[in-house]
Every structure is written in structure tokens, then in C-alpha cells.
PDB file of N, CA and C in Angstrom:
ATOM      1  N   UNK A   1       3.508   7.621   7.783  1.00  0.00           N
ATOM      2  CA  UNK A   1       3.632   9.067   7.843  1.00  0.00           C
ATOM      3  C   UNK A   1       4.907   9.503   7.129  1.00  0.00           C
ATOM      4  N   UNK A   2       4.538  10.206   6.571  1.00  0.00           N
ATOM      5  CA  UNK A   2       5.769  10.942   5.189  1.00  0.00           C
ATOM      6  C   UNK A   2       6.477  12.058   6.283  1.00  0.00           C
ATOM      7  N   UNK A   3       7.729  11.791   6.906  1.00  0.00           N
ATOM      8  CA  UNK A   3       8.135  13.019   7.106  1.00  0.00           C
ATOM      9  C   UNK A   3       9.530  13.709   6.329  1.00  0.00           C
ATOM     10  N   UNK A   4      10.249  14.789   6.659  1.00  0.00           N
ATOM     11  CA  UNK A   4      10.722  15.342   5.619  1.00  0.00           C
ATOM     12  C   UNK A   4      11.803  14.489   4.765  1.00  0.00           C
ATOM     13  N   UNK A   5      12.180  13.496   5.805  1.00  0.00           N
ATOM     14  CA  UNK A   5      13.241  12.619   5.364  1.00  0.00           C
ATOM     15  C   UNK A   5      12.605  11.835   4.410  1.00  0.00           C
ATOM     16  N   UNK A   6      11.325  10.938   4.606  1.00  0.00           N
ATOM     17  CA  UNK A   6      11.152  10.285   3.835  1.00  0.00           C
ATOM     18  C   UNK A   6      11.014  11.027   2.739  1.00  0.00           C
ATOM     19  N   UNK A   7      10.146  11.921   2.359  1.00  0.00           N
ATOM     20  CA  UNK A   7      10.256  12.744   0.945  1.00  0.00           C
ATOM     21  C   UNK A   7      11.201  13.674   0.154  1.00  0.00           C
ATOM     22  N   UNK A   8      12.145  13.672   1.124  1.00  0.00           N
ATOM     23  CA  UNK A   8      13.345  13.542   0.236  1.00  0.00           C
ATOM     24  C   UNK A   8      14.248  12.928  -0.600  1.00  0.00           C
ATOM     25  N   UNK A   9      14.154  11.102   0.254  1.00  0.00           N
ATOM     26  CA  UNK A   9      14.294   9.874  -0.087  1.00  0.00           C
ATOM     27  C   UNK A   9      13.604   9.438  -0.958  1.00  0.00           C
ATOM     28  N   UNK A  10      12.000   9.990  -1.263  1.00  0.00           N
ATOM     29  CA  UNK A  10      11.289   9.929  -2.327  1.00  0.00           C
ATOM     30  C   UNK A  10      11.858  10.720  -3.482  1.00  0.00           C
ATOM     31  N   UNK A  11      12.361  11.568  -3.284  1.00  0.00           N
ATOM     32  CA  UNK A  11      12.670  12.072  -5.003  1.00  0.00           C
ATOM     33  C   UNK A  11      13.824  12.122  -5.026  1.00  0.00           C
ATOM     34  N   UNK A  12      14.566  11.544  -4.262  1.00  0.00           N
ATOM     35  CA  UNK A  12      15.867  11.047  -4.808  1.00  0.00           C
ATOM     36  C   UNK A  12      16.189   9.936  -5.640  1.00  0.00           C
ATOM     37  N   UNK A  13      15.136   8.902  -4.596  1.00  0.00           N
ATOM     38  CA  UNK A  13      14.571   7.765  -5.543  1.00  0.00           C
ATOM     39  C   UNK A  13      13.642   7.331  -6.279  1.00  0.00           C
ATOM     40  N   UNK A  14      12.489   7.719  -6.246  1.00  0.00           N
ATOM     41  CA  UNK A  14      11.696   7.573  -7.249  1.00  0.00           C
ATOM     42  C   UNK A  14      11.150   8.361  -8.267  1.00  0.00           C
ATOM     43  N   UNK A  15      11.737  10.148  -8.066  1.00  0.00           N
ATOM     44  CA  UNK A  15      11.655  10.917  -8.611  1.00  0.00           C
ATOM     45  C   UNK A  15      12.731  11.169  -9.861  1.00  0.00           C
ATOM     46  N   UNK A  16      14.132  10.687  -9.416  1.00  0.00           N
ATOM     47  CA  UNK A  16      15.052  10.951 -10.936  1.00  0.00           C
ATOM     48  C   UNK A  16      15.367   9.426 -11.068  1.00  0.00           C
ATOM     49  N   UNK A  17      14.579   8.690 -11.105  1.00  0.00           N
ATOM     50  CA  UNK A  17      14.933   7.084 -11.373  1.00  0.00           C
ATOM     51  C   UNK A  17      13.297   6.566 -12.234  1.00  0.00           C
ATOM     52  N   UNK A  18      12.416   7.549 -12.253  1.00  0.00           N
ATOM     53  CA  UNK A  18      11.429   7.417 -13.538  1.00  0.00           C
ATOM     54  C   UNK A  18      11.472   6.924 -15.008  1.00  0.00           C
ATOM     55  N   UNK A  19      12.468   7.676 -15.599  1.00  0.00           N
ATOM     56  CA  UNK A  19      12.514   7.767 -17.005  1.00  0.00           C
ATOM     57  C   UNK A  19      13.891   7.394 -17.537  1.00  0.00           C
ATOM     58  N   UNK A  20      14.519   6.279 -16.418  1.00  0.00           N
ATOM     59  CA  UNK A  20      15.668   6.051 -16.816  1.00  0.00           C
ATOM     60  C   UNK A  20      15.252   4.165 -17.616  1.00  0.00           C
ATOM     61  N   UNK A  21      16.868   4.095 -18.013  1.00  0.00           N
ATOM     62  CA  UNK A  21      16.710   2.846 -18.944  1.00  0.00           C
ATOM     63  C   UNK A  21      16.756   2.177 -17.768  1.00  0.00           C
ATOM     64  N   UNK A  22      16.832   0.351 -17.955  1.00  0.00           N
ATOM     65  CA  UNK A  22      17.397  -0.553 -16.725  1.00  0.00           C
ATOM     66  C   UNK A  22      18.753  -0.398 -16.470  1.00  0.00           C
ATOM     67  N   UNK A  23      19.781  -0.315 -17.630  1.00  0.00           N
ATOM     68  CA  UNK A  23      21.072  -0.140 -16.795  1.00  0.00           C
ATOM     69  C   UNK A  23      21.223   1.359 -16.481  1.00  0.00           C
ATOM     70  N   UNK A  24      20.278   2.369 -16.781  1.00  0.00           N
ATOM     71  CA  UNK A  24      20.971   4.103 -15.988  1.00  0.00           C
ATOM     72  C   UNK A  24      20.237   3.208 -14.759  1.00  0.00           C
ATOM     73  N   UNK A  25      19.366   2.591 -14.732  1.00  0.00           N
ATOM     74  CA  UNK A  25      18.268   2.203 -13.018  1.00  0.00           C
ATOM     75  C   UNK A  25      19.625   2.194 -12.186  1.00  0.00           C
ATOM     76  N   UNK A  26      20.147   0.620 -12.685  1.00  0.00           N
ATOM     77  CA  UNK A  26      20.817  -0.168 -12.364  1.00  0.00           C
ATOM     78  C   UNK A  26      22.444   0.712 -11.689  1.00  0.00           C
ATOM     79  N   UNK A  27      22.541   1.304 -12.418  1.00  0.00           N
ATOM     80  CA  UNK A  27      23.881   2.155 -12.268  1.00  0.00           C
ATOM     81  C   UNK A  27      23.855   3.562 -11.441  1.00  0.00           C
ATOM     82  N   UNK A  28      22.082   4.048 -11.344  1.00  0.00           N
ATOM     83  CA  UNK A  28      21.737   5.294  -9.955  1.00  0.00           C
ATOM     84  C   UNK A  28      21.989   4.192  -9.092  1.00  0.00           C
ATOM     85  N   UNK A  29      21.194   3.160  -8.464  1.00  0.00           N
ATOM     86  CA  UNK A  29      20.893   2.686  -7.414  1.00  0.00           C
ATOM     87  C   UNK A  29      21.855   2.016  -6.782  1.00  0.00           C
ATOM     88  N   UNK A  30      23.028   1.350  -8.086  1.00  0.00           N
ATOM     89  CA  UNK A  30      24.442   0.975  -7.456  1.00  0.00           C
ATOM     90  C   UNK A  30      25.432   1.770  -6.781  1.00  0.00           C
ATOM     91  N   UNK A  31      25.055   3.238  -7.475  1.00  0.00           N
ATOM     92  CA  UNK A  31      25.855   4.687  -7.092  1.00  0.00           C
ATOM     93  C   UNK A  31      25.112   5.068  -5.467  1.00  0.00           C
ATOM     94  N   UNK A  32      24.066   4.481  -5.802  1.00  0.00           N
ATOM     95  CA  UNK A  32      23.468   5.180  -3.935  1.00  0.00           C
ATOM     96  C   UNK A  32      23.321   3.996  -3.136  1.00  0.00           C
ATOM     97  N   UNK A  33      23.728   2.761  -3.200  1.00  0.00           N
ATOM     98  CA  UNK A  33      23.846   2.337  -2.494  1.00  0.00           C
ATOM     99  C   UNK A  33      25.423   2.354  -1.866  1.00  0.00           C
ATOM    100  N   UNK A  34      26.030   2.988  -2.859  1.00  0.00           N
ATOM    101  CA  UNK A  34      27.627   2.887  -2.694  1.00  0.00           C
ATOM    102  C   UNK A  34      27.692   3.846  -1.718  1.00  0.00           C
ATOM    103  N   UNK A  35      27.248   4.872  -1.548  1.00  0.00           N
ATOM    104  CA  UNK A  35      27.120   6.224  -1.331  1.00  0.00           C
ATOM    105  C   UNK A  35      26.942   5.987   0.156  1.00  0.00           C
ATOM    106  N   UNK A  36      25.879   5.303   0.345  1.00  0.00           N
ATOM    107  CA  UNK A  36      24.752   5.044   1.685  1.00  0.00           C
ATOM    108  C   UNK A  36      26.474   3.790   2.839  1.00  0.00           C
ATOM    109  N   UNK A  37      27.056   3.070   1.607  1.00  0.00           N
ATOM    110  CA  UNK A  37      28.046   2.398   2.438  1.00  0.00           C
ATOM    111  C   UNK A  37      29.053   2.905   2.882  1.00  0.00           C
ATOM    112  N   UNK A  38      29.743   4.114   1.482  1.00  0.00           N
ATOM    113  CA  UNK A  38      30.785   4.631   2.099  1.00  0.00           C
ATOM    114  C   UNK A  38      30.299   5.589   3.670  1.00  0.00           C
ATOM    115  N   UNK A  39      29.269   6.097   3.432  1.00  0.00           N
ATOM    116  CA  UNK A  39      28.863   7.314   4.937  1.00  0.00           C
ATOM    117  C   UNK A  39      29.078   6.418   5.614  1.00  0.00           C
ATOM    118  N   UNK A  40      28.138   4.680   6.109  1.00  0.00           N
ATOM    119  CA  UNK A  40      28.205   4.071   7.128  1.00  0.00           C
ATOM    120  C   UNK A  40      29.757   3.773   7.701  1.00  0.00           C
ATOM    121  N   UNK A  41      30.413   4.293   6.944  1.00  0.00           N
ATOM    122  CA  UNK A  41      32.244   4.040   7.802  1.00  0.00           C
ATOM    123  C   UNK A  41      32.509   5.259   7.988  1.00  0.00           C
ATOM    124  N   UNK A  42      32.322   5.754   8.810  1.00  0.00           N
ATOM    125  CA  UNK A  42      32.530   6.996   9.214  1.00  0.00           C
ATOM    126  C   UNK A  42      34.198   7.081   9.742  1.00  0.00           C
ATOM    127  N   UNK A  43      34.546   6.243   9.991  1.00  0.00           N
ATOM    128  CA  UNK A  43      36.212   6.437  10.336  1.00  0.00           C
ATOM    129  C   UNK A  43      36.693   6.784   9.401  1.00  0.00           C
ATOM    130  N   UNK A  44      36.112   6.412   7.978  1.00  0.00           N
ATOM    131  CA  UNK A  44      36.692   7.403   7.057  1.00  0.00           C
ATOM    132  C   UNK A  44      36.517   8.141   6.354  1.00  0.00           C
ATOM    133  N   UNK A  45      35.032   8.810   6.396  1.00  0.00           N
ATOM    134  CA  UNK A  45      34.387   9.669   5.971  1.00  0.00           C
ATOM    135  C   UNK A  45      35.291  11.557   6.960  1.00  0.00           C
ATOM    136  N   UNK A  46      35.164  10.555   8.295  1.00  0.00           N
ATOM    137  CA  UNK A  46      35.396  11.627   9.355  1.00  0.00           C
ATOM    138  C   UNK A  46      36.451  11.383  10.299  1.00  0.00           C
ATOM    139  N   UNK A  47      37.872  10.742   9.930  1.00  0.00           N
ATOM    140  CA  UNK A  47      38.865  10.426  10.739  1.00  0.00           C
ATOM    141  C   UNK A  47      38.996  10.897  11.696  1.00  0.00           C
ATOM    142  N   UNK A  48      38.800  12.457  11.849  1.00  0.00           N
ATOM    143  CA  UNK A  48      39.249  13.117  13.168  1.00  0.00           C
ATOM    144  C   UNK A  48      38.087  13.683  13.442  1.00  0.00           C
ATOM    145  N   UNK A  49      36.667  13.250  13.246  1.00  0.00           N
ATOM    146  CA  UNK A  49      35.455  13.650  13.875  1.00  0.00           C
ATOM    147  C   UNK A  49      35.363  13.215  15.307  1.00  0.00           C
ATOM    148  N   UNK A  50      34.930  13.748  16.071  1.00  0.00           N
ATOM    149  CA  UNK A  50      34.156  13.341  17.328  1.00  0.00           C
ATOM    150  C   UNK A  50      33.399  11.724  17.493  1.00  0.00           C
ATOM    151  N   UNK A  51      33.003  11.240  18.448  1.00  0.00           N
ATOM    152  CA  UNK A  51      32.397   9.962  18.806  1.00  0.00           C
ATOM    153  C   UNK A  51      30.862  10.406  18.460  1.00  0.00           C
ATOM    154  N   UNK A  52      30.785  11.506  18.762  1.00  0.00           N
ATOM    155  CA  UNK A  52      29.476  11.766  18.420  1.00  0.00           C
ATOM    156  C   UNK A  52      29.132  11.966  17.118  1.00  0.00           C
ATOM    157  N   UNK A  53      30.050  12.763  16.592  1.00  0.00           N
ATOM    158  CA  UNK A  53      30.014  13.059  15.307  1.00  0.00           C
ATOM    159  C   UNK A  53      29.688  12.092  14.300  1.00  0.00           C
ATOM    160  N   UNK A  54      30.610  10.866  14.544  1.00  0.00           N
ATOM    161  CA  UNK A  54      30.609   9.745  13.730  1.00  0.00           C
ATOM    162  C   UNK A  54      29.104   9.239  14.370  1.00  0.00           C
ATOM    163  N   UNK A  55      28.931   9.243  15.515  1.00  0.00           N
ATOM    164  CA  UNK A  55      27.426   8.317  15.411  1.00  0.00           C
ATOM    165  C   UNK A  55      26.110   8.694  15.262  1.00  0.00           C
ATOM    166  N   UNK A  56      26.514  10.361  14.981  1.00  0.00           N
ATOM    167  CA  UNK A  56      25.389  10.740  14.510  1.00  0.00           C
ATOM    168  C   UNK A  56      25.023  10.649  12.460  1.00  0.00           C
ATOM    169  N   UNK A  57      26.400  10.686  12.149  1.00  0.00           N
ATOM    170  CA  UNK A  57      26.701  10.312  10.979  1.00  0.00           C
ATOM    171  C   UNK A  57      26.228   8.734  10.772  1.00  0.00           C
ATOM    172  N   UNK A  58      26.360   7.985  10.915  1.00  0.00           N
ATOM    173  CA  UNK A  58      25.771   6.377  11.220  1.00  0.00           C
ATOM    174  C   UNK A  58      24.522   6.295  11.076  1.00  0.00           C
ATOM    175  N   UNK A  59      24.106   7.115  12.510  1.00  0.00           N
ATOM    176  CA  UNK A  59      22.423   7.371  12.545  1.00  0.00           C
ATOM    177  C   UNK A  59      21.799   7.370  11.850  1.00  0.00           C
ATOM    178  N   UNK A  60      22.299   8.748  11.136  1.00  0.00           N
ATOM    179  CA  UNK A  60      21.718   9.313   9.958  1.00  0.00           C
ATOM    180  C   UNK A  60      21.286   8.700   8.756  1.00  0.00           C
ATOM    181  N   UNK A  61      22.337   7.793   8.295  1.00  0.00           N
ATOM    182  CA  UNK A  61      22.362   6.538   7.566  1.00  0.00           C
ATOM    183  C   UNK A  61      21.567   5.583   7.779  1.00  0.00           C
ATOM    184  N   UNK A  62      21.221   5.315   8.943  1.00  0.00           N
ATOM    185  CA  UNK A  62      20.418   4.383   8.955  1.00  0.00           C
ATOM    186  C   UNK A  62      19.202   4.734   9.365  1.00  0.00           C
ATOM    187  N   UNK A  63      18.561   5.724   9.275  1.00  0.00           N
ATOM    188  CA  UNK A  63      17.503   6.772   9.118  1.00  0.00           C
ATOM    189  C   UNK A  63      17.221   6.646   7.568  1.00  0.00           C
ATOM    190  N   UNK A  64      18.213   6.890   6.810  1.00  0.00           N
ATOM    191  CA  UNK A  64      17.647   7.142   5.237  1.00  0.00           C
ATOM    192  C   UNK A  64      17.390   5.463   4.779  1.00  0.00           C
ATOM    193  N   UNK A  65      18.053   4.505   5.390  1.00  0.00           N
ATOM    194  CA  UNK A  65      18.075   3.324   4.357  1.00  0.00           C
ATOM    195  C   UNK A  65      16.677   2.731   4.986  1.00  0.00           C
ATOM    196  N   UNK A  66      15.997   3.088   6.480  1.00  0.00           N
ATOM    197  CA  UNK A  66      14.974   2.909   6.898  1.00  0.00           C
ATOM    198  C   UNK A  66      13.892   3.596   5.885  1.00  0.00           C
ATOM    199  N   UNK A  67      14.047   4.903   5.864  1.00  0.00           N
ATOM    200  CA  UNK A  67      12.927   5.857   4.697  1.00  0.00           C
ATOM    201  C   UNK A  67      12.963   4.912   3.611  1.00  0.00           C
ATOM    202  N   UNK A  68      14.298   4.692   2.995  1.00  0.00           N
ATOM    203  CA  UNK A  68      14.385   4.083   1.263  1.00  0.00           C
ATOM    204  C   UNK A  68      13.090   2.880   1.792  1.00  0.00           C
ATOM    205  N   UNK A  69      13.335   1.519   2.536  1.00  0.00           N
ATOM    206  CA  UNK A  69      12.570   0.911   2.419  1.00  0.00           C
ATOM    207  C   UNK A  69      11.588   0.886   2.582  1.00  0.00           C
ATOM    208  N   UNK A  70      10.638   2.015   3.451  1.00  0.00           N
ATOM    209  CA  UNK A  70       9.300   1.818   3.994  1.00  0.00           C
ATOM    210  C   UNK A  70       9.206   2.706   2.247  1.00  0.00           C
ATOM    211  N   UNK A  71       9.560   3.702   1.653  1.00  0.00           N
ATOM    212  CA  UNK A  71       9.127   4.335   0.537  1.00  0.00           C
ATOM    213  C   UNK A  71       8.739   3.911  -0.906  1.00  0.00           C
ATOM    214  N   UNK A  72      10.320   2.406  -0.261  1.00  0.00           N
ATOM    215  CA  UNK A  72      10.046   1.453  -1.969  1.00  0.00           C
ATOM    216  C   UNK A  72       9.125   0.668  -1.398  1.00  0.00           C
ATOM    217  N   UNK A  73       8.546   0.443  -0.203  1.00  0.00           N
ATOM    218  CA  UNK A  73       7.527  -0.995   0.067  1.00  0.00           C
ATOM    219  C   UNK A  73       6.004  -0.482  -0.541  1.00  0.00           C
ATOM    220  N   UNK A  74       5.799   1.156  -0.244  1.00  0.00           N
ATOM    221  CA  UNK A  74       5.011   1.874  -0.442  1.00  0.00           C
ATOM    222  C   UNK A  74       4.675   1.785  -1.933  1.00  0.00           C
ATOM    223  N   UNK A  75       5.475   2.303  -2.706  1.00  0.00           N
ATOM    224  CA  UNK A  75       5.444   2.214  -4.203  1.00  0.00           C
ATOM    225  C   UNK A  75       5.206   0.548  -5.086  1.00  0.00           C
ATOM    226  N   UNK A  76       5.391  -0.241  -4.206  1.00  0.00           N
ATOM    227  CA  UNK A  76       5.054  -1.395  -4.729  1.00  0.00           C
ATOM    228  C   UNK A  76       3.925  -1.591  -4.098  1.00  0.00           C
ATOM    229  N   UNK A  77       3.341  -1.650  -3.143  1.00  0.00           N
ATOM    230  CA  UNK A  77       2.073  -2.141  -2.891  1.00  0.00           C
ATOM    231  C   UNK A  77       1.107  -1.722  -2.764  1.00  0.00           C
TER     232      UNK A  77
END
């Protein structure tokens, strides 16, 4: 089931990562995976955030890297 997250995760990733070469591929997907690591440290994304704050920030993260994979398993098989 596609919900809004996952299809957002869809055209983030498979929507502007179409018509690129292997190294632009190579160099989006290194940029969002960088992206996806720096959020997961939220101590320093959000030093003086809340406990909650930060673990909803976390969450969240690991909400999208869940979408990325069920979306890329999708597109391959």
C-alpha cells in the first residue's frame, strides 16, 4: 500500500534519478543517503530539541528509509 510517504519517497527517488548518468545516480543517492544519516543524529541536527522532538525526528527517518526500501524492492521486481 502506497501511502503518502511512500510516494513521496517515490519521486524523490525514482522520479529525479531517471535520466541521470551513473555518476549524477551515484552522487543523488550518496547525497541522500548522507542526508537520511545526518537527520538520524539528531543531537545535532536539534541540540536543544526536546526528547521527543529528537525521537520523533529518528522516527521519521526510519519511516522514510523503510518507504525507500519497500519502493526500490517494488521497482525491481
Amino acid at each position: 500500500m502506497l501511502t503518502p510517504l511512500h510516494i513521496l519517497v517515490q519521486q524523490l527517488l525514482l522520479g529525479r534519478t531517471e535520466d541521470l548518468s551513473a555518476p549524477q545516480l551515484a552522487a543523488f543517492v550518496d547525497g541522500w543517503s548522507s542526508l537520511l544519516d545526518l537527520l538520524e543524529r539528531t543531537e545535532v541536527c536539534l541540540p536543544d530539541g526536546s526528547p521527543e522532538l529528537r525521537e520523533g525526528l529518528f522516527a521519521l527517518v526510519q519511516r522514510i528509509r523503510r518507504a525507500q526500501e519497500e519502493i526500490l524492492d517494488d521497482s525491481q521486481g
